[in-house]
C-alpha atoms as a PDB file:
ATOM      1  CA  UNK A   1      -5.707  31.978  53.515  1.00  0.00           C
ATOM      2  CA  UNK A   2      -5.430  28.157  53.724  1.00  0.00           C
ATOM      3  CA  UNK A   3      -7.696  27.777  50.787  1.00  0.00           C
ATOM      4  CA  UNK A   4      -6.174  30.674  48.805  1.00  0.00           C
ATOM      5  CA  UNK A   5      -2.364  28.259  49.301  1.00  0.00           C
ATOM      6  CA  UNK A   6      -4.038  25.000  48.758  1.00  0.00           C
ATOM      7  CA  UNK A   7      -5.710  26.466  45.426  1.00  0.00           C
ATOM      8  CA  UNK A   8      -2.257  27.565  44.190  1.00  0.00           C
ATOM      9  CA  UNK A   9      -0.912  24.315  44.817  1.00  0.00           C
ATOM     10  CA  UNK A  10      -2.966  22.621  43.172  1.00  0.00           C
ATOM     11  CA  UNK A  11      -2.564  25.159  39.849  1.00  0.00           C
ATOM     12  CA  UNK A  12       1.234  24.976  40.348  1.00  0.00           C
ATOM     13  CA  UNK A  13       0.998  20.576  40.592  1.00  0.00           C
ATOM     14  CA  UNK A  14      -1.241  20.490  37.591  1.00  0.00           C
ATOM     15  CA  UNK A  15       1.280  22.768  35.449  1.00  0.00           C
ATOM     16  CA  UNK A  16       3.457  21.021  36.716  1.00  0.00           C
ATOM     17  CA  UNK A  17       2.146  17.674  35.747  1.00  0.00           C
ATOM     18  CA  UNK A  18       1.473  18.983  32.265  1.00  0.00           C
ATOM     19  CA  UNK A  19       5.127  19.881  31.635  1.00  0.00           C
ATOM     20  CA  UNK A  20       5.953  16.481  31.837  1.00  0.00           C
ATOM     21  CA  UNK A  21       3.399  14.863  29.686  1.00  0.00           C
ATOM     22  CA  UNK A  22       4.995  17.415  27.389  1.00  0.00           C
ATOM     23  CA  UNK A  23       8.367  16.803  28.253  1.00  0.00           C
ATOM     24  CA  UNK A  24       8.169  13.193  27.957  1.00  0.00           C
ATOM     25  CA  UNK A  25       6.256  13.120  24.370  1.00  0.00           C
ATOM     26  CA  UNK A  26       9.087  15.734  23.318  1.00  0.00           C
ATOM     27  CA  UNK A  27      11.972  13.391  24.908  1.00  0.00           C
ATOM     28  CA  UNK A  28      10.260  10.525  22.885  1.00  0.00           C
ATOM     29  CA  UNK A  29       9.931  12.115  19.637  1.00  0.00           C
ATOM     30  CA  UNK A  30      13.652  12.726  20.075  1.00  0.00           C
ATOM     31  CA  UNK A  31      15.053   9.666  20.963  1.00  0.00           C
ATOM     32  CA  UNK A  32      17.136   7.524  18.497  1.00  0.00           C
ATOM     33  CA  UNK A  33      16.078   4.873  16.067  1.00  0.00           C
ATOM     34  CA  UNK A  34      18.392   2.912  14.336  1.00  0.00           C
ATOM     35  CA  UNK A  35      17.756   0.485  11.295  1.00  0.00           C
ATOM     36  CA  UNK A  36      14.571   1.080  11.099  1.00  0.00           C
ATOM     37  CA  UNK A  37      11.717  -0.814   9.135  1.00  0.00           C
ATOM     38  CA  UNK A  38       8.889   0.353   7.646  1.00  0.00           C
ATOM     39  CA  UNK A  39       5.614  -1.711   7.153  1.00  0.00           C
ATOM     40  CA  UNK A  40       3.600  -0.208   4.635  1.00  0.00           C
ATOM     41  CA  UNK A  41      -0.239  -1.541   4.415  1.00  0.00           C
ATOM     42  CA  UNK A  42      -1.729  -0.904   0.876  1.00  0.00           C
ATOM     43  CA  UNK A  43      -3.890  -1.615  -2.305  1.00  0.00           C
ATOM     44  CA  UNK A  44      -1.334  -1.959  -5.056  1.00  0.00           C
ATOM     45  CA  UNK A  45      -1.167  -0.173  -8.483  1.00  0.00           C
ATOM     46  CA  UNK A  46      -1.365  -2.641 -11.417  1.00  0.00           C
ATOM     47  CA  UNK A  47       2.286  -2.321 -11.619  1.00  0.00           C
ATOM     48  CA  UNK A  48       3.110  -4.087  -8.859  1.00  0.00           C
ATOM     49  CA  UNK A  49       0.684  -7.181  -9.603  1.00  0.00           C
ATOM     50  CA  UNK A  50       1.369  -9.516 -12.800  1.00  0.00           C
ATOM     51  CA  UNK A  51      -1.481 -11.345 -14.904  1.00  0.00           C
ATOM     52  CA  UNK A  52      -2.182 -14.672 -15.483  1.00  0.00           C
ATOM     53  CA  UNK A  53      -0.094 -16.683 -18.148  1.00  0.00           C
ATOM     54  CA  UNK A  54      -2.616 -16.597 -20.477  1.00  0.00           C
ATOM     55  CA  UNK A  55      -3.555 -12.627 -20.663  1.00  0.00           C
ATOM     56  CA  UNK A  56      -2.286 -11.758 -23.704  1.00  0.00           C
ATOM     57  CA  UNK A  57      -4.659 -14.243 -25.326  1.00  0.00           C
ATOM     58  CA  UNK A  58      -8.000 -13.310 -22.867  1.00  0.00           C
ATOM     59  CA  UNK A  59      -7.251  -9.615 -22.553  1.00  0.00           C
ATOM     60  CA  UNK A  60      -7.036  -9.931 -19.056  1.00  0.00           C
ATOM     61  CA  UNK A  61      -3.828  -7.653 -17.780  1.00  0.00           C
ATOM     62  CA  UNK A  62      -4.831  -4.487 -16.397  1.00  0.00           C
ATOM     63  CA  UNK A  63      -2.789  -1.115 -17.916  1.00  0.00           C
ATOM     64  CA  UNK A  64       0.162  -0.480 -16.901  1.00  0.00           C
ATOM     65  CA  UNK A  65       0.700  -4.180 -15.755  1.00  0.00           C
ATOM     66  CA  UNK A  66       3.917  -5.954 -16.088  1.00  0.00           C
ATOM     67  CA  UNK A  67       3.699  -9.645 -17.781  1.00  0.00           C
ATOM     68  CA  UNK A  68       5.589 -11.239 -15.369  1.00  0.00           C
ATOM     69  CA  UNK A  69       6.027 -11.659 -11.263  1.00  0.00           C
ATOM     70  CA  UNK A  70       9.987 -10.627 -11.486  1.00  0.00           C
ATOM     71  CA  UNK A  71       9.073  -7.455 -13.564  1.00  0.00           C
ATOM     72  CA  UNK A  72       6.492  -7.013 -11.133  1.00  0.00           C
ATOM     73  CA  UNK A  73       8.433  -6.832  -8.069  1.00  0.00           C
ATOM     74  CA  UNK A  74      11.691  -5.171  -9.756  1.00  0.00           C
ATOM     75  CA  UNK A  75       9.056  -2.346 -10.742  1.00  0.00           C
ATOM     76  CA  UNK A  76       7.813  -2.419  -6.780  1.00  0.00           C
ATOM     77  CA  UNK A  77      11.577  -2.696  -5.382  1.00  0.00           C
ATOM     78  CA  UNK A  78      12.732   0.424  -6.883  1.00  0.00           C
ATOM     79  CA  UNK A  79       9.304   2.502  -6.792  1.00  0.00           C
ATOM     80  CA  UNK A  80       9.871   1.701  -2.527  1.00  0.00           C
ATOM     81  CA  UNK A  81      13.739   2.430  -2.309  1.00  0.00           C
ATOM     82  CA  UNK A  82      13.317   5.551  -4.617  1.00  0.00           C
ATOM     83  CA  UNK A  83      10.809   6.740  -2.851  1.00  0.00           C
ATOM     84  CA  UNK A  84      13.135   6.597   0.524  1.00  0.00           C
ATOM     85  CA  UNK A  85      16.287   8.023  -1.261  1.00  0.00           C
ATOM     86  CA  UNK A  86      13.955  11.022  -2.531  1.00  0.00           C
ATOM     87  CA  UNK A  87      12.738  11.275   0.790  1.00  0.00           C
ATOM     88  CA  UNK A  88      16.315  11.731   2.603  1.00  0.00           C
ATOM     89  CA  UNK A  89      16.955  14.318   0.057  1.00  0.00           C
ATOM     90  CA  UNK A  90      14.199  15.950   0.614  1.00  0.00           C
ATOM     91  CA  UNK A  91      14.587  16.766   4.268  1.00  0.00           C
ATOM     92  CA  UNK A  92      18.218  17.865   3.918  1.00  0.00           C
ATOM     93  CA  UNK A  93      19.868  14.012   4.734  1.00  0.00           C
ATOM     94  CA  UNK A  94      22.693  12.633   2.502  1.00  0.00           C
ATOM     95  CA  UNK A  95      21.667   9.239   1.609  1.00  0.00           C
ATOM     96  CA  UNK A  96      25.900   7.937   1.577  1.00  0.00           C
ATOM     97  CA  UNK A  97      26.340   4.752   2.883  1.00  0.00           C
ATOM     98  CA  UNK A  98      22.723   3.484   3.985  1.00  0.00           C
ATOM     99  CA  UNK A  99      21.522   0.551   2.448  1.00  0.00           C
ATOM    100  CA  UNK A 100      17.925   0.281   1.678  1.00  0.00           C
ATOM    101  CA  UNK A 101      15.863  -3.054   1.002  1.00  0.00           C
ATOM    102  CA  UNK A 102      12.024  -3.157  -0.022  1.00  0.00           C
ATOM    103  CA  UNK A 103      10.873  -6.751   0.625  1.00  0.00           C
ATOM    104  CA  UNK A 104       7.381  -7.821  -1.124  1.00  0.00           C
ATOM    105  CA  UNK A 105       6.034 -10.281  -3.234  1.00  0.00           C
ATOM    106  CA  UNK A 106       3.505  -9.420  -6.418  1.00  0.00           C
ATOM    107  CA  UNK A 107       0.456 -10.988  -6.284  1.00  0.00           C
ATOM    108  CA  UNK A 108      -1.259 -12.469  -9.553  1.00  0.00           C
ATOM    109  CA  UNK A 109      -4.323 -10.674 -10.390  1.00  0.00           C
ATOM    110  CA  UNK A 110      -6.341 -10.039 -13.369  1.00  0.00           C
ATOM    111  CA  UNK A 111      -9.550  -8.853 -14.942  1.00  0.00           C
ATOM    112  CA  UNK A 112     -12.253 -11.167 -16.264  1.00  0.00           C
ATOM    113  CA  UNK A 113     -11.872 -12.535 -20.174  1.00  0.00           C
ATOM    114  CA  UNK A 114     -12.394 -10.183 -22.660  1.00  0.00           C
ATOM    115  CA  UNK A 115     -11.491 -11.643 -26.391  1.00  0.00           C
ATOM    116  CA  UNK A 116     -14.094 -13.235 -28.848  1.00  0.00           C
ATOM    117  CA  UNK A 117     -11.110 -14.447 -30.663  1.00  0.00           C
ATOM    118  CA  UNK A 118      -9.791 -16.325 -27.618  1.00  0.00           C
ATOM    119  CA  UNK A 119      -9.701 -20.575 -27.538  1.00  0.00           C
ATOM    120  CA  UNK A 120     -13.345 -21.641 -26.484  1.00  0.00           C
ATOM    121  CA  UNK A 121     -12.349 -22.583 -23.198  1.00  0.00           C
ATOM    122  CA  UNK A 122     -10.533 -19.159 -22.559  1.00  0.00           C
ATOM    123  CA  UNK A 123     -13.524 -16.837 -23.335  1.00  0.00           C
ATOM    124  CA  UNK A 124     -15.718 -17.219 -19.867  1.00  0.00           C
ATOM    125  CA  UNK A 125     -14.394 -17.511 -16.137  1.00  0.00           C
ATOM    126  CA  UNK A 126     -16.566 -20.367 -14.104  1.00  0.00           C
ATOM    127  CA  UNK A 127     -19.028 -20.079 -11.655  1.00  0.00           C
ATOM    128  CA  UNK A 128     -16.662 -19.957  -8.258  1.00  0.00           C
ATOM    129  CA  UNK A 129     -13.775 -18.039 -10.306  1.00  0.00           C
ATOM    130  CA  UNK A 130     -12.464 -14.967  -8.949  1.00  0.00           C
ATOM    131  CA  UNK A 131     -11.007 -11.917 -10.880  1.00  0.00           C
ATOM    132  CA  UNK A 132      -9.654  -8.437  -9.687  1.00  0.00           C
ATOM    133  CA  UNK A 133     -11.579  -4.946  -9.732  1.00  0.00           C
ATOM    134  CA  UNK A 134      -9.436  -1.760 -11.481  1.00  0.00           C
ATOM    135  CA  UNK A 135     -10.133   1.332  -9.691  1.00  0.00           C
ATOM    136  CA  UNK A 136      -8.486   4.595 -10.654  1.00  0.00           C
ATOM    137  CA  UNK A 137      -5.127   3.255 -11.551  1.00  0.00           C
ATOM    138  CA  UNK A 138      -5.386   0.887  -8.191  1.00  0.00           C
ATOM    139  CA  UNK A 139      -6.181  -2.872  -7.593  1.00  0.00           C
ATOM    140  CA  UNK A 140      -8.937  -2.716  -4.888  1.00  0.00           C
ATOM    141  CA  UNK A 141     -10.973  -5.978  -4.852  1.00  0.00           C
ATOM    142  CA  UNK A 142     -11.404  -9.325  -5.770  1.00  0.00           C
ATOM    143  CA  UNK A 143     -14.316 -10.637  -6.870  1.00  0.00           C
ATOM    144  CA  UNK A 144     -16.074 -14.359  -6.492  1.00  0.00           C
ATOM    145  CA  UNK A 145     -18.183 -15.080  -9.663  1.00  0.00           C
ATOM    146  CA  UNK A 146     -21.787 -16.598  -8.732  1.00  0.00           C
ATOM    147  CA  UNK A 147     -24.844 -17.817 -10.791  1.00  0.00           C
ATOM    148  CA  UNK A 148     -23.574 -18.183 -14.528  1.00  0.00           C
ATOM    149  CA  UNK A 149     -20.506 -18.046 -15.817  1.00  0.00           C
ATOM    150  CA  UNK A 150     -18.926 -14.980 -16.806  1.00  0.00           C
ATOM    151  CA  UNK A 151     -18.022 -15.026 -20.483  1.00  0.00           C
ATOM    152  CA  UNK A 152     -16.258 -12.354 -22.827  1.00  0.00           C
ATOM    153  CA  UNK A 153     -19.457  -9.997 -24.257  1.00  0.00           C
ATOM    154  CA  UNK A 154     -20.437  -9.918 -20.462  1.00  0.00           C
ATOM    155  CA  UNK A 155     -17.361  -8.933 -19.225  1.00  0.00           C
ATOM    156  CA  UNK A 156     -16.622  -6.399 -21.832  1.00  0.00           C
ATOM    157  CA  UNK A 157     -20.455  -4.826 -20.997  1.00  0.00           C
ATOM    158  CA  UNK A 158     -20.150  -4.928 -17.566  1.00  0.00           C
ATOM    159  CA  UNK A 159     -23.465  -6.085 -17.311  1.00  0.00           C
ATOM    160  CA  UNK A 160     -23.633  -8.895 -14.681  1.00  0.00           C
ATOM    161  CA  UNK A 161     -26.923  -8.536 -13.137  1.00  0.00           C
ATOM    162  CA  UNK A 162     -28.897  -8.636 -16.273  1.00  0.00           C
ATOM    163  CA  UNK A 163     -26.905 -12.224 -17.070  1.00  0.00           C
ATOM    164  CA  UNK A 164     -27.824 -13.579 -13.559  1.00  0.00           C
ATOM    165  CA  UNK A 165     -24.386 -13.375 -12.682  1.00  0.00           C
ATOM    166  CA  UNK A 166     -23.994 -12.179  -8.890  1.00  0.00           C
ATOM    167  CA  UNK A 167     -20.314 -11.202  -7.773  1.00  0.00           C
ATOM    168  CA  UNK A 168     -19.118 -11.201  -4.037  1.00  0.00           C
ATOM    169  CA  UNK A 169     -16.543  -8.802  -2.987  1.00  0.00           C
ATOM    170  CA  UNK A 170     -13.696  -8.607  -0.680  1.00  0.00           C
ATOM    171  CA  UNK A 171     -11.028  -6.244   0.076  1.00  0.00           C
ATOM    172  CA  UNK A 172      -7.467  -6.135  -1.331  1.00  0.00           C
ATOM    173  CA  UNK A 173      -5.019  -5.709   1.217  1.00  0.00           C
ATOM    174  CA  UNK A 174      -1.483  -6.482   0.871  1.00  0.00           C
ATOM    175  CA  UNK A 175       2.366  -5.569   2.783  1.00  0.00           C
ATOM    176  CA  UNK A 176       5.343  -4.970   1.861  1.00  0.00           C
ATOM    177  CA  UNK A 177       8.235  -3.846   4.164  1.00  0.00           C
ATOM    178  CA  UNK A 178      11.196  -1.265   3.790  1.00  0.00           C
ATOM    179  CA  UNK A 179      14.302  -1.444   5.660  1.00  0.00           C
ATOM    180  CA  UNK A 180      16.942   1.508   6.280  1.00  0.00           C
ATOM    181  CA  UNK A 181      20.167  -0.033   7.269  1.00  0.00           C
ATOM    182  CA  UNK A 182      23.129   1.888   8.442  1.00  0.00           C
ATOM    183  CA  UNK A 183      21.008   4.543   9.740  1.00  0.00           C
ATOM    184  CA  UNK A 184      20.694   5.695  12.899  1.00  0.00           C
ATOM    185  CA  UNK A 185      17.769   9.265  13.156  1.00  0.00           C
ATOM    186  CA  UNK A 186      15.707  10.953  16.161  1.00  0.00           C
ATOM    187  CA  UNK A 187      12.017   9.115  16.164  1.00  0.00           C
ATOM    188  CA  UNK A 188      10.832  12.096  14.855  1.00  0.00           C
ATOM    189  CA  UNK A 189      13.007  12.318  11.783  1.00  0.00           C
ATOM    190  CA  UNK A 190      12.186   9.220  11.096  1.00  0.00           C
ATOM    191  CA  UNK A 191       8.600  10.068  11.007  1.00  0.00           C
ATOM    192  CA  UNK A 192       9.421  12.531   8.794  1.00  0.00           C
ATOM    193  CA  UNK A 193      10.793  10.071   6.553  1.00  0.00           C
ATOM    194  CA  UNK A 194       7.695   7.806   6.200  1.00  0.00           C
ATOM    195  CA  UNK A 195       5.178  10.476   5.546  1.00  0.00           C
ATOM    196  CA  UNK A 196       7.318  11.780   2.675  1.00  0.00           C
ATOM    197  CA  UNK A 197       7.347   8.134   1.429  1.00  0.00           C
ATOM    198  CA  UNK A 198       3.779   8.005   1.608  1.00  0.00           C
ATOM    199  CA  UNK A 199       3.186  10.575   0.023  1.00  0.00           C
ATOM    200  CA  UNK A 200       5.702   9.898  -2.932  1.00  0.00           C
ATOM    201  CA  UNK A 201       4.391   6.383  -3.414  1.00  0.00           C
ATOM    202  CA  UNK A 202       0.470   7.905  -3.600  1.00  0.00           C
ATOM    203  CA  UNK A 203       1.378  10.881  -5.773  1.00  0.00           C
ATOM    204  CA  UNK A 204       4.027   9.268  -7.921  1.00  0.00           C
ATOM    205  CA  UNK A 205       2.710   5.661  -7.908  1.00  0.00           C
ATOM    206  CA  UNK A 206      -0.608   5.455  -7.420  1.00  0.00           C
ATOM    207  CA  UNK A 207      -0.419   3.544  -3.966  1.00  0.00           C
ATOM    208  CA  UNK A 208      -3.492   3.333  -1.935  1.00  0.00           C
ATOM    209  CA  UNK A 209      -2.295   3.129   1.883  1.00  0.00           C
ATOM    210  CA  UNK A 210      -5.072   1.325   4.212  1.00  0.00           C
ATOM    211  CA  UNK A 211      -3.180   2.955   7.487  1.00  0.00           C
ATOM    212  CA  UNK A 212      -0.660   4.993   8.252  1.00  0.00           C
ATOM    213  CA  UNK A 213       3.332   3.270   7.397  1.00  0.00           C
ATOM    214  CA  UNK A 214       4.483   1.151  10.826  1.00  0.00           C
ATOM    215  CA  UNK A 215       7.913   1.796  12.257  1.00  0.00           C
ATOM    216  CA  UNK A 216       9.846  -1.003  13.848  1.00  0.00           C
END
């Protein structure tokens, strides 16, 4: 009899114990968040990046790339606060009265030189140069150039290895933030809100996310 109470104890503790771990991850999804930020994480489409000066001469813009860093951004900017507008409409939330800011700052980045027809010294990148690698509509990596230098015909081939040039990669990553102002939402609405933004920017922008959006 003793052991038959002290079993049943322990079943009604440990139901008991689970309730709150529920509880408390339900109480937390609910509680409020005001002003929040989002930190997005990301490879950027070649609209948010701007060439070098010289690209229209070496052929080195990537499609769909804006000529200049204030283009550039403007493009980013509203891609970022359209992308939360649509997403408060989406979920049933007016959008009256917030105020929404993207904050982020293009990076320069462009392919290697691709014009015959170029000035002499603007049709080959130096050993030690670095250029950017276009993948699906997305800016991914840069590359270091190594063992010759890189000229236009190479470039235009893709044939590196067979010219002795060697190319070292690393990983794009760059941030940008979002911030909702005169807006106060349940943590779990604003969840809400950043996955539709994700999934706006990757679908209608061609963002590649490196993690999940951050909110602060």
């Amino acid at each position: 009899m003793i052991l038959w109470n002290l079993t049943n104890i322990f079943i009604i503790l440990s139901s008991f114990n689970f309730y709150v771990i529920f509880s408390c991850s339900s109480g937390d999804e609910l509680s409020i968040i005001s002003n929040p930020t989002f930190s997005l994480t990301f490879q950027p489409p070649a609209a948010w990046t701007y060439p070098l000066s010289n690209a229209e001469e070496t052929l080195s813009f990537f499609p769909g790339q804006p000529m200049t860093q204030t283009s550039a951004q403007n493009i980013a900017s509203i891609d970022m606060e359209s992308a939360v507008l649509g997403a408060f409409k989406e979920i049933g939330l007016p959008p009256d009265g917030i105020s929404v800011k993207a904050t982020y700052i293009p990076p320069q980045y462009h392919d290697c030189y691709k014009n015959s027809a170029a000035s002499t010294e603007l049709q080959a990148l130096k050993v030690g140069s670095t250029f950017q690698i276009f993948e699906n509509g997305v800016i991914t990596r840069t590359a270091t150039i190594g063992g010759a230098d890189l000229t236009f015909d190479i470039c235009l081939a893709q044939s590196f290895a067979e010219n002795s040039i060697t190319l070292t990669y690393t990983d794009i990553i760059e941030q940008a933030t979002i911030k909702i102002d005169n807006f106060s939402a349940s943590k779990f609405t604003v969840k809400q809100l950043a996955s539709i933004v994700t999934t706006k920017l990757v679908f209608g922008r061609g963002v590649k996310f490196l993690k999940e959006i951050v909110i602060s």
